[in-house]
PDB file of N, CA and C in Angstrom:
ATOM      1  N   UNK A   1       3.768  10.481  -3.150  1.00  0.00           N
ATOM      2  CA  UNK A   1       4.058   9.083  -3.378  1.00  0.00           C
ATOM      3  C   UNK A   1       5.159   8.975  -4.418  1.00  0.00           C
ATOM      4  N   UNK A   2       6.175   8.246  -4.051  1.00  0.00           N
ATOM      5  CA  UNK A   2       7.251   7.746  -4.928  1.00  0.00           C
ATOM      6  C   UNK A   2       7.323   6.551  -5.620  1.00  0.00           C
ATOM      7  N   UNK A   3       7.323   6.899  -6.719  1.00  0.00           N
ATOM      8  CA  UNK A   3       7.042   5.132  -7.639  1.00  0.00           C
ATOM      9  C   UNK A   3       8.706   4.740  -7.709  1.00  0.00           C
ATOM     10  N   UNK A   4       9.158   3.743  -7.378  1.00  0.00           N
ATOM     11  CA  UNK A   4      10.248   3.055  -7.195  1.00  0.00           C
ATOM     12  C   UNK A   4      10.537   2.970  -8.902  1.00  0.00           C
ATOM     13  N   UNK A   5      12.001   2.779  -9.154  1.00  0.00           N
ATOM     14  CA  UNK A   5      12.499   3.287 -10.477  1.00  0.00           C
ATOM     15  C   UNK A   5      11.885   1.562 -11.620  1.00  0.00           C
ATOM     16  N   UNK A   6      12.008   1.642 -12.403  1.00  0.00           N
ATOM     17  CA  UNK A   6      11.408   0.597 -13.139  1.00  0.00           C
ATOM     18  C   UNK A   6      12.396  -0.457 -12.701  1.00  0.00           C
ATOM     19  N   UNK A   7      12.124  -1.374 -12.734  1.00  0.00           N
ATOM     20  CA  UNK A   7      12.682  -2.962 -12.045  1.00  0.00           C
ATOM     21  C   UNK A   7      12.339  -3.838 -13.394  1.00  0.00           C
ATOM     22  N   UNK A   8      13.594  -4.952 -13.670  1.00  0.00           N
ATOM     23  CA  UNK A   8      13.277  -5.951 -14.490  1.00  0.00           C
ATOM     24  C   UNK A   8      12.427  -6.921 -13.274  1.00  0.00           C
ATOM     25  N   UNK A   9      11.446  -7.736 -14.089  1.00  0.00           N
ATOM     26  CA  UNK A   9      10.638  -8.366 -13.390  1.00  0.00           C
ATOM     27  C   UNK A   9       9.347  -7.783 -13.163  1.00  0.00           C
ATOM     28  N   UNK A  10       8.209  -8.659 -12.690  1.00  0.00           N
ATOM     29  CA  UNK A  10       7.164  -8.215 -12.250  1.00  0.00           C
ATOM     30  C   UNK A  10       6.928  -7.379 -11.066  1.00  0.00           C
ATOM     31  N   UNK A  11       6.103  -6.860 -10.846  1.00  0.00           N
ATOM     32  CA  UNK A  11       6.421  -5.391  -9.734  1.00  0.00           C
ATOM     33  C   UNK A  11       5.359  -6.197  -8.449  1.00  0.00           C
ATOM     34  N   UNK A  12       5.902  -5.968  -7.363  1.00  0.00           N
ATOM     35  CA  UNK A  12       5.393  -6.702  -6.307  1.00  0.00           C
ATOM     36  C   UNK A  12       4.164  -6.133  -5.587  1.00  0.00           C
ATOM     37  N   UNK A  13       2.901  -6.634  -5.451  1.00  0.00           N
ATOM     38  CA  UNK A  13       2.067  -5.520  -5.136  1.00  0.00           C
ATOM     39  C   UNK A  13       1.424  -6.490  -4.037  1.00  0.00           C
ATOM     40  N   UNK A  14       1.733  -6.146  -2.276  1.00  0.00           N
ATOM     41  CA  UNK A  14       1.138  -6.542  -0.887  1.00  0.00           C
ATOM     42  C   UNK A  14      -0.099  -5.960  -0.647  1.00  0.00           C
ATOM     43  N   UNK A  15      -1.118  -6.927  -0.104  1.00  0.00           N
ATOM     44  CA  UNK A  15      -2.089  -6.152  -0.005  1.00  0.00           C
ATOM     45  C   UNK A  15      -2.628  -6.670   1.157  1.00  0.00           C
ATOM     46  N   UNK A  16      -2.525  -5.790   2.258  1.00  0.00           N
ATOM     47  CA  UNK A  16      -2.673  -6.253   4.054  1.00  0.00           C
ATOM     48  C   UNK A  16      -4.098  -6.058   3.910  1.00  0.00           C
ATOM     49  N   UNK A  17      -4.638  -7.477   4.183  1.00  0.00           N
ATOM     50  CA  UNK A  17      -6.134  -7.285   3.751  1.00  0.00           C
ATOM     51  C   UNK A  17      -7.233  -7.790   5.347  1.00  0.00           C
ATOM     52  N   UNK A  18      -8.259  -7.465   5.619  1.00  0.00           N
ATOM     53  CA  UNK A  18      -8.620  -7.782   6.937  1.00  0.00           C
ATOM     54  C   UNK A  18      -9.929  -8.704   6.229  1.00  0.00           C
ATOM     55  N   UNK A  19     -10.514  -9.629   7.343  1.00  0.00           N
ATOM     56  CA  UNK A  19     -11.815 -10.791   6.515  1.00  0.00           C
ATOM     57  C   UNK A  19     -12.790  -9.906   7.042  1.00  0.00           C
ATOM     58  N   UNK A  20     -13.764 -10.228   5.878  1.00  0.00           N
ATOM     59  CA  UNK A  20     -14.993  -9.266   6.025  1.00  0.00           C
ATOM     60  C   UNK A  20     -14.954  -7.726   4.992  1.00  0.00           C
ATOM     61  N   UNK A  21     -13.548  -7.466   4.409  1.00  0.00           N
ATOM     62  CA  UNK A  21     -13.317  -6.175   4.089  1.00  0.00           C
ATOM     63  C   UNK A  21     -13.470  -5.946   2.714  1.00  0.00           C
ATOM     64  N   UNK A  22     -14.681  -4.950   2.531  1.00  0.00           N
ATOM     65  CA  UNK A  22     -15.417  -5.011   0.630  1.00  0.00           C
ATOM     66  C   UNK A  22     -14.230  -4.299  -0.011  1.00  0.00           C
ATOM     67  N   UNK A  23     -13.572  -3.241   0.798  1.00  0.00           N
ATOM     68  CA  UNK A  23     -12.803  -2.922  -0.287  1.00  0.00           C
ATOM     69  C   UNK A  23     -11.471  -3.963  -0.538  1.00  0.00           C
ATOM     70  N   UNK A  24     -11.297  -4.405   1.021  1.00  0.00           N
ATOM     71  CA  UNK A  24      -9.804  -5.770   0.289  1.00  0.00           C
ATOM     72  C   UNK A  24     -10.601  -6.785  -0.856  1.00  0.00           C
ATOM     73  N   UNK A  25     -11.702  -7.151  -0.708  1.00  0.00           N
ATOM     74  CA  UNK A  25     -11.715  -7.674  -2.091  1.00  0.00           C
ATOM     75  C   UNK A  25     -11.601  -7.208  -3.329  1.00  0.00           C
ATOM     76  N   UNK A  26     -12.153  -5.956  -3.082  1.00  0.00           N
ATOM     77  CA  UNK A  26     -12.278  -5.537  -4.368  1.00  0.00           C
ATOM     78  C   UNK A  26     -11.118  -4.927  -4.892  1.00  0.00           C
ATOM     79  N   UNK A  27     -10.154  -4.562  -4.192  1.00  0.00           N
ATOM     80  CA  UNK A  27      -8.280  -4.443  -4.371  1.00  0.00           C
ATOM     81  C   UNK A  27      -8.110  -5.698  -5.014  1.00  0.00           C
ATOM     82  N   UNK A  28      -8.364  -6.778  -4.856  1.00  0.00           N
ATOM     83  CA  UNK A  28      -7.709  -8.302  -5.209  1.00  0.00           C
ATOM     84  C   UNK A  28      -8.669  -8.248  -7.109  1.00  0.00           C
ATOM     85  N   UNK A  29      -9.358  -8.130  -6.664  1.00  0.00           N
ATOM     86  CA  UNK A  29     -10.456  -8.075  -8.176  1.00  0.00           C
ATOM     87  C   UNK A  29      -9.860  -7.177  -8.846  1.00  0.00           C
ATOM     88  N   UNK A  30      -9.376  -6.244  -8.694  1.00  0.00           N
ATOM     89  CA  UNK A  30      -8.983  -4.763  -9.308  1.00  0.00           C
ATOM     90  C   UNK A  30      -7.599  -5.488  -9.871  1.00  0.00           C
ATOM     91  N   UNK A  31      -6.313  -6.083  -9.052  1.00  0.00           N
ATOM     92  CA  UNK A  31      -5.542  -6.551  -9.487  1.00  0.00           C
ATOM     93  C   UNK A  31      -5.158  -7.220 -10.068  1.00  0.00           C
ATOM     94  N   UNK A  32      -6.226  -8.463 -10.223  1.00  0.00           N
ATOM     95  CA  UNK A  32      -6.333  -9.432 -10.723  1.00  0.00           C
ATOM     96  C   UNK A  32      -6.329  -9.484 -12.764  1.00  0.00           C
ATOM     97  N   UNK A  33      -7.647  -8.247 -12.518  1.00  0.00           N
ATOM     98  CA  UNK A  33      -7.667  -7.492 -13.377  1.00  0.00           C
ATOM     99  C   UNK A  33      -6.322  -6.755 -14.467  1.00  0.00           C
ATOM    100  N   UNK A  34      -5.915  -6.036 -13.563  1.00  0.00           N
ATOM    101  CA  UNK A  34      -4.326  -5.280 -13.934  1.00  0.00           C
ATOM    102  C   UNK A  34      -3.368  -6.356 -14.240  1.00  0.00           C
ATOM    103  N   UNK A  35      -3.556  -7.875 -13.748  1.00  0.00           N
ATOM    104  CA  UNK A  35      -2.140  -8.709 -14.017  1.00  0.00           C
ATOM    105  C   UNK A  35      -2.661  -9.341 -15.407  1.00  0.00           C
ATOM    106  N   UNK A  36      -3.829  -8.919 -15.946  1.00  0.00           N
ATOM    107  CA  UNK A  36      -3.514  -9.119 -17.979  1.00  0.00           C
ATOM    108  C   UNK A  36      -2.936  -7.670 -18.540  1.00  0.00           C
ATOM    109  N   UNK A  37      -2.692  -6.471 -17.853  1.00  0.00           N
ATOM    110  CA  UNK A  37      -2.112  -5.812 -18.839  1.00  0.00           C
ATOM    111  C   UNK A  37      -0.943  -5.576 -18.204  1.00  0.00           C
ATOM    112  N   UNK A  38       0.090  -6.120 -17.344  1.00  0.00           N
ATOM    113  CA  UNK A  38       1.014  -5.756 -16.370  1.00  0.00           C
ATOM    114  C   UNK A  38       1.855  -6.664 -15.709  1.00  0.00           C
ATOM    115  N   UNK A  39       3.273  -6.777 -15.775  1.00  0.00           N
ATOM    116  CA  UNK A  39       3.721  -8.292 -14.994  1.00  0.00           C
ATOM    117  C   UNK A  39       3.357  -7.576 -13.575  1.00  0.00           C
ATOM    118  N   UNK A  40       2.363  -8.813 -12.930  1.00  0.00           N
ATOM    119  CA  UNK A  40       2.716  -8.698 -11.183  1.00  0.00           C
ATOM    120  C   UNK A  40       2.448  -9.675 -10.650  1.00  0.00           C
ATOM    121  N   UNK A  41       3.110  -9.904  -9.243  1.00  0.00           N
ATOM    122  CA  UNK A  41       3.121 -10.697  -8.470  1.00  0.00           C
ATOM    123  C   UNK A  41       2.031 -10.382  -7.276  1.00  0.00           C
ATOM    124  N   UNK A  42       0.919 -10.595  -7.012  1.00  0.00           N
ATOM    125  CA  UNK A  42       0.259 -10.476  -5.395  1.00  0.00           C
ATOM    126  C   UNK A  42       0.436 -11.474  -4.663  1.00  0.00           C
ATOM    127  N   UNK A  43       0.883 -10.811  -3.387  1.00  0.00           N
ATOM    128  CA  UNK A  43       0.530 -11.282  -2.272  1.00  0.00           C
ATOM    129  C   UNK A  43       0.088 -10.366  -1.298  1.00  0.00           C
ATOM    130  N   UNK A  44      -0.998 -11.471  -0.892  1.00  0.00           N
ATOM    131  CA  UNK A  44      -1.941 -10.983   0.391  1.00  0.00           C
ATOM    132  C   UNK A  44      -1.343 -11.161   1.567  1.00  0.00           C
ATOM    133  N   UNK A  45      -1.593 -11.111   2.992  1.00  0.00           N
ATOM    134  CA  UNK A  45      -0.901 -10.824   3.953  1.00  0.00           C
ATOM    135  C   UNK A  45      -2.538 -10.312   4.785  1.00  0.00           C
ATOM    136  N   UNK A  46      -2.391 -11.569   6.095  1.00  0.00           N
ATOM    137  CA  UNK A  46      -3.361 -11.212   6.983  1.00  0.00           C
ATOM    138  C   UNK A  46      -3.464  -9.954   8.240  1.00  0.00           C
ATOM    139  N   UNK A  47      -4.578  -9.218   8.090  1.00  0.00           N
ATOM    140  CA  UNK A  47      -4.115  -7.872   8.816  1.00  0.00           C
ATOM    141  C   UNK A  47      -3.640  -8.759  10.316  1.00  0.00           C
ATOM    142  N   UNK A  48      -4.204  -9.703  11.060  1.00  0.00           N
ATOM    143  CA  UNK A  48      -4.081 -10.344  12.079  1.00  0.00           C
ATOM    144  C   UNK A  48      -3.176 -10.598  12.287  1.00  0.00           C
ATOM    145  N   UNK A  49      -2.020 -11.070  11.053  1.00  0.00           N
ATOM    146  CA  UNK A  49      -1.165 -12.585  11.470  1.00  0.00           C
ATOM    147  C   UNK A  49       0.114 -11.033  12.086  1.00  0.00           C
ATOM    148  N   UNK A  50       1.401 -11.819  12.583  1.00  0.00           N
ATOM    149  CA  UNK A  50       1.967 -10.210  12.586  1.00  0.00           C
ATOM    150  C   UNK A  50       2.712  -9.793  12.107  1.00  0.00           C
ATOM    151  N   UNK A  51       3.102 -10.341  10.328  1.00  0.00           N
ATOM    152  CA  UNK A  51       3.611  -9.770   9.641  1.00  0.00           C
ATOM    153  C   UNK A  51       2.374  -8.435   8.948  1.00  0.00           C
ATOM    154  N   UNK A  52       1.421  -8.516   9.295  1.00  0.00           N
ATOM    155  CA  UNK A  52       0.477  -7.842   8.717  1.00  0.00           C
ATOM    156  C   UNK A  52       0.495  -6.530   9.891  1.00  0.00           C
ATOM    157  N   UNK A  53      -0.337  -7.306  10.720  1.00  0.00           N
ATOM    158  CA  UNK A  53       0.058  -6.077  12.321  1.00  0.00           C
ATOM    159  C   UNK A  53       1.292  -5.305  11.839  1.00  0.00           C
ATOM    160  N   UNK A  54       3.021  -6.078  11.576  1.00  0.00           N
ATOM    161  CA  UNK A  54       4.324  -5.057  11.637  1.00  0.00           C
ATOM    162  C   UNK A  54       3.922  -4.215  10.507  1.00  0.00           C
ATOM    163  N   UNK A  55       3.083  -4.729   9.226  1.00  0.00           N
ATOM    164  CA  UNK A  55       3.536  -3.203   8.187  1.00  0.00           C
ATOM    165  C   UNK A  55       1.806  -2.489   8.334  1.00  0.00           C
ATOM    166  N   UNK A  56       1.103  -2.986   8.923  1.00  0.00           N
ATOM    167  CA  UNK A  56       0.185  -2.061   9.231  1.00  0.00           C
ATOM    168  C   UNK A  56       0.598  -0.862  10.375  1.00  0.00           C
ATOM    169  N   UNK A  57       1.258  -1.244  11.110  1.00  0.00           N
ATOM    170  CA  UNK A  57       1.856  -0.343  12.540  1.00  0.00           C
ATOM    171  C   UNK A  57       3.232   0.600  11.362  1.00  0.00           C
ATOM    172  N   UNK A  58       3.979  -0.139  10.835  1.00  0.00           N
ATOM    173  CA  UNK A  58       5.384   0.597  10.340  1.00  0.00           C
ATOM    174  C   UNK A  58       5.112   1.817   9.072  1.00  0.00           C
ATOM    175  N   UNK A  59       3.389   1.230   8.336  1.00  0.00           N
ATOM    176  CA  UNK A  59       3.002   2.210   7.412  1.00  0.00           C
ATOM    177  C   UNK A  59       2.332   2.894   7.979  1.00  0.00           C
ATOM    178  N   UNK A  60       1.554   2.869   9.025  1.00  0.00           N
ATOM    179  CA  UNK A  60       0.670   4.026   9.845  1.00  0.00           C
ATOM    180  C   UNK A  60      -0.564   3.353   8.820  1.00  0.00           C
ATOM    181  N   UNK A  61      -0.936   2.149   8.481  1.00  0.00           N
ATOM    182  CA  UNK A  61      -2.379   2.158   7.442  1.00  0.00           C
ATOM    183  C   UNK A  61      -3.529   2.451   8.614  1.00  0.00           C
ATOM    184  N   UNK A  62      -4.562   3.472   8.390  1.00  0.00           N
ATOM    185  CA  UNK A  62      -5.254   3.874   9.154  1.00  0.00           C
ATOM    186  C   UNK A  62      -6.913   3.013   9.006  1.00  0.00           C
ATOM    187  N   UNK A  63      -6.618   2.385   7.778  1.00  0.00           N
ATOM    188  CA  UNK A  63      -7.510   0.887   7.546  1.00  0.00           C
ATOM    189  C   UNK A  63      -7.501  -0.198   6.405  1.00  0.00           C
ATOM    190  N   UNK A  64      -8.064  -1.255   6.444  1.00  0.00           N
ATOM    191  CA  UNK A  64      -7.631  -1.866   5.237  1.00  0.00           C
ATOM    192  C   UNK A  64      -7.969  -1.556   4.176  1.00  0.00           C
ATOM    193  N   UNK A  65      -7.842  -2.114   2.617  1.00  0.00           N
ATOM    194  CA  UNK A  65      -6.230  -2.534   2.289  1.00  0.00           C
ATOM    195  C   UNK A  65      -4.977  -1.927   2.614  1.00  0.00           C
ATOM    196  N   UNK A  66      -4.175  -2.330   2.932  1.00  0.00           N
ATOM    197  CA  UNK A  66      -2.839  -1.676   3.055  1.00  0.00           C
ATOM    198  C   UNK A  66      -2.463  -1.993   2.008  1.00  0.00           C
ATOM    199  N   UNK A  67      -1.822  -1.353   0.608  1.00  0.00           N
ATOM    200  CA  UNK A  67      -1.247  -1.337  -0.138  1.00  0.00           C
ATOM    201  C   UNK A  67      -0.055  -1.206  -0.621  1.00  0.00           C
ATOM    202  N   UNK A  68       0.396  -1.849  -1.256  1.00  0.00           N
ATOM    203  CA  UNK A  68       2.500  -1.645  -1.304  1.00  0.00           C
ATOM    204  C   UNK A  68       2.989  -2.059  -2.888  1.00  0.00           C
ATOM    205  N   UNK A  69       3.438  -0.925  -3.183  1.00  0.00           N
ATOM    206  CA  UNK A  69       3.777  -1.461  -4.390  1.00  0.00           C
ATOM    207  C   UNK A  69       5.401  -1.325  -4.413  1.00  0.00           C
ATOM    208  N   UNK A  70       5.815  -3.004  -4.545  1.00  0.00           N
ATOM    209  CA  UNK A  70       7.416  -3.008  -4.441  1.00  0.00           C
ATOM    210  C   UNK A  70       8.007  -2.756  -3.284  1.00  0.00           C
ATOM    211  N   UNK A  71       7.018  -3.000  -1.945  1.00  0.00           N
ATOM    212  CA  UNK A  71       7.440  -2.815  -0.853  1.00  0.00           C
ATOM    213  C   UNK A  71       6.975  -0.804  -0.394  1.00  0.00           C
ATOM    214  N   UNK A  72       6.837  -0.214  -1.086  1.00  0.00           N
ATOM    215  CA  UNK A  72       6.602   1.000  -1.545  1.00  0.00           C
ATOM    216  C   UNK A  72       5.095   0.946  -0.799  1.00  0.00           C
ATOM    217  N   UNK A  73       4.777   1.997   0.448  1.00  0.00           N
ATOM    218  CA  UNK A  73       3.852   2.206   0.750  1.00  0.00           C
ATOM    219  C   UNK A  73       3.052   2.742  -0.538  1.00  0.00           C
ATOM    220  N   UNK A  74       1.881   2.200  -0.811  1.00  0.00           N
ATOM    221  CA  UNK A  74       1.005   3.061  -1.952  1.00  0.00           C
ATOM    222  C   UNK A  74      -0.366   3.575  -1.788  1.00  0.00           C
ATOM    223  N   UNK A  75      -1.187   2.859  -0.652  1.00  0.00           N
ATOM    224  CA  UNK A  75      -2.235   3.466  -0.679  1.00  0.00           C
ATOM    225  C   UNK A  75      -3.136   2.394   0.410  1.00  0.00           C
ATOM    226  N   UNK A  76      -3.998   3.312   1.328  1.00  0.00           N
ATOM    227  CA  UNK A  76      -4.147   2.724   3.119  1.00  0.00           C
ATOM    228  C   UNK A  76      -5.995   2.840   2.541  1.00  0.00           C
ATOM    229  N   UNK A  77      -6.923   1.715   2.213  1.00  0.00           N
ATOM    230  CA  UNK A  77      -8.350   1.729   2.214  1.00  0.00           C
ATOM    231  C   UNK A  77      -8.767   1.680   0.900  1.00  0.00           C
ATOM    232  N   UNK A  78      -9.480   1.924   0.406  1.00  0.00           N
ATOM    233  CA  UNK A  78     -10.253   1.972  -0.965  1.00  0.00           C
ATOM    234  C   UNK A  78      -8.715   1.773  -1.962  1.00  0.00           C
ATOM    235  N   UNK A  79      -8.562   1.282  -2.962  1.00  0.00           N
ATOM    236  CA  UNK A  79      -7.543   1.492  -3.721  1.00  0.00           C
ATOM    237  C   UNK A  79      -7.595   2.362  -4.990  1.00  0.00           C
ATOM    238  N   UNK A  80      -7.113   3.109  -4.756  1.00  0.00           N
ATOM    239  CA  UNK A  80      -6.852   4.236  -6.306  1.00  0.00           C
ATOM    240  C   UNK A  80      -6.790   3.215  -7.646  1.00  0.00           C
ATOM    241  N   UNK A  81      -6.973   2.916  -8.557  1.00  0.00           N
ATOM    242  CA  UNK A  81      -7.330   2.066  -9.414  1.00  0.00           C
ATOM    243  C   UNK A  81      -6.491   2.848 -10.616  1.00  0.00           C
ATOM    244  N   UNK A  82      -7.434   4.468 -10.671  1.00  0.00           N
ATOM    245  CA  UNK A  82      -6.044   4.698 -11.960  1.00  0.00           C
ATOM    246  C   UNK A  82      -4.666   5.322 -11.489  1.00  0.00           C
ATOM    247  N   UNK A  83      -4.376   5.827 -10.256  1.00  0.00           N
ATOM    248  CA  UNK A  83      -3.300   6.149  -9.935  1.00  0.00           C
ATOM    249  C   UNK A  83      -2.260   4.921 -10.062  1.00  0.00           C
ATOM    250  N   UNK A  84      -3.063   3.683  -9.962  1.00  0.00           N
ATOM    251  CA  UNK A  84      -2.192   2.329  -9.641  1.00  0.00           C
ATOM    252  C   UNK A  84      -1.814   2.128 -11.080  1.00  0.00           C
ATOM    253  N   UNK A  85      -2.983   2.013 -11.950  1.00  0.00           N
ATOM    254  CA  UNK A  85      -2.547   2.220 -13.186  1.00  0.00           C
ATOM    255  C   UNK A  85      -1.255   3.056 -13.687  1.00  0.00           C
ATOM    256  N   UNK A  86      -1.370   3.976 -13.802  1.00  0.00           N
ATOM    257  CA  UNK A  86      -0.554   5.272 -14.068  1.00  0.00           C
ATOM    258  C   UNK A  86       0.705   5.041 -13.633  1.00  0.00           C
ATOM    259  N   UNK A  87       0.901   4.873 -12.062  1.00  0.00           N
ATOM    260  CA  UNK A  87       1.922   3.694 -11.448  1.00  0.00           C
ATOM    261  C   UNK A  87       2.438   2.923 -12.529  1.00  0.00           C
ATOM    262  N   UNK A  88       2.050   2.112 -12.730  1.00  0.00           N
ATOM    263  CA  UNK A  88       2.700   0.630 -13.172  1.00  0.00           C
ATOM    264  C   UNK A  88       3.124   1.298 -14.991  1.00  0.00           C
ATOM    265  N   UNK A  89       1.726   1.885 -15.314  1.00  0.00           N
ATOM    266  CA  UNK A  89       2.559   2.320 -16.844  1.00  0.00           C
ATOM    267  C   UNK A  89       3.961   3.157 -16.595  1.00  0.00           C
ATOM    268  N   UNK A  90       3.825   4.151 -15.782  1.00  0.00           N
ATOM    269  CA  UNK A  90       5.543   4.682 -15.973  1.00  0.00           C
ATOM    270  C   UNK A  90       6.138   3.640 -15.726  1.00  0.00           C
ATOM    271  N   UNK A  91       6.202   2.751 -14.683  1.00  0.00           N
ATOM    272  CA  UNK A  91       7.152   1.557 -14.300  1.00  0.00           C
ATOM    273  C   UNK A  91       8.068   1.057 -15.726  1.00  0.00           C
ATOM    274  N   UNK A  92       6.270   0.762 -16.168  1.00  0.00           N
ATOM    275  CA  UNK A  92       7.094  -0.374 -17.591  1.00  0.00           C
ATOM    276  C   UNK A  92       7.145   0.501 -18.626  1.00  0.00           C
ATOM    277  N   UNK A  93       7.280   1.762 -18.685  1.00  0.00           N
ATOM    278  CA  UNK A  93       7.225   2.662 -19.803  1.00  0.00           C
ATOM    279  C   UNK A  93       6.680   2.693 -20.629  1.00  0.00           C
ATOM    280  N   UNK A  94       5.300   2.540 -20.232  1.00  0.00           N
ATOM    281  CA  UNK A  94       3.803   2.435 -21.022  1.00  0.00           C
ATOM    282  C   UNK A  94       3.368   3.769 -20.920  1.00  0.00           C
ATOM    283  N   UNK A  95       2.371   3.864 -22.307  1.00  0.00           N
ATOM    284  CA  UNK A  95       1.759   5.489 -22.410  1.00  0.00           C
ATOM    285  C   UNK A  95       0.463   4.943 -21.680  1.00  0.00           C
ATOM    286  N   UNK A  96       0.250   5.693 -21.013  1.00  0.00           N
ATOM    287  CA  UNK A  96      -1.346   5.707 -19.664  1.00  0.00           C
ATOM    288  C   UNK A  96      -2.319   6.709 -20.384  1.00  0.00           C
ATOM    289  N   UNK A  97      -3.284   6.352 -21.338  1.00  0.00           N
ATOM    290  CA  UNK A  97      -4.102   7.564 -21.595  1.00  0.00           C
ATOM    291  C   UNK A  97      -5.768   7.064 -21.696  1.00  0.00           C
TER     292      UNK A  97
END
């Protein structure tokens, strides 16, 4: 996985989420979370509608959440929580410990 180089601005984090799905909520809770120590922007995106279908088919996500950070495929089901972390601190050149 390639973390996209640090960006002024908040870092964009998509999350192709399907209804009914414990872990897409709990991606949204997790983030929600992360946007007091982190600038970000979420948006959700219905696995149905077919902007969701095109980056579920174009990332190969093999189930939901589809995850994207900065457009940046990041992670297809359960969401890594401290990798995402760890993520975003190099971004903003934060020490992760």
């Amino acid at each position: 996985m390639q973390v996209p180089p640090p960006a002024p601005g908040p870092a964009l984090i998509t999350v192709v989420e399907s209804d009914g799905c414990h872990y897409c909520a709990d991606a949204v809770d997790a983030l929600a979370r992360l946007a007091a120590a982190f600038p970000l922007r979420v948006r959700t995106v219905d696995a149905l509608s077919e902007p969701g279908r095109e980056l579920m088919r174009r990332h190969r996500a093999a189930m939901s959440p589809l995850v994207l950070l900065d457009d940046t495929f990041f992670s297809s089901g359960r969401l890594p929580r401290r990798k995402l972390e760890k993520a975003l601190a190099a971004r903003y050149g934060q020490r992760h410990g």
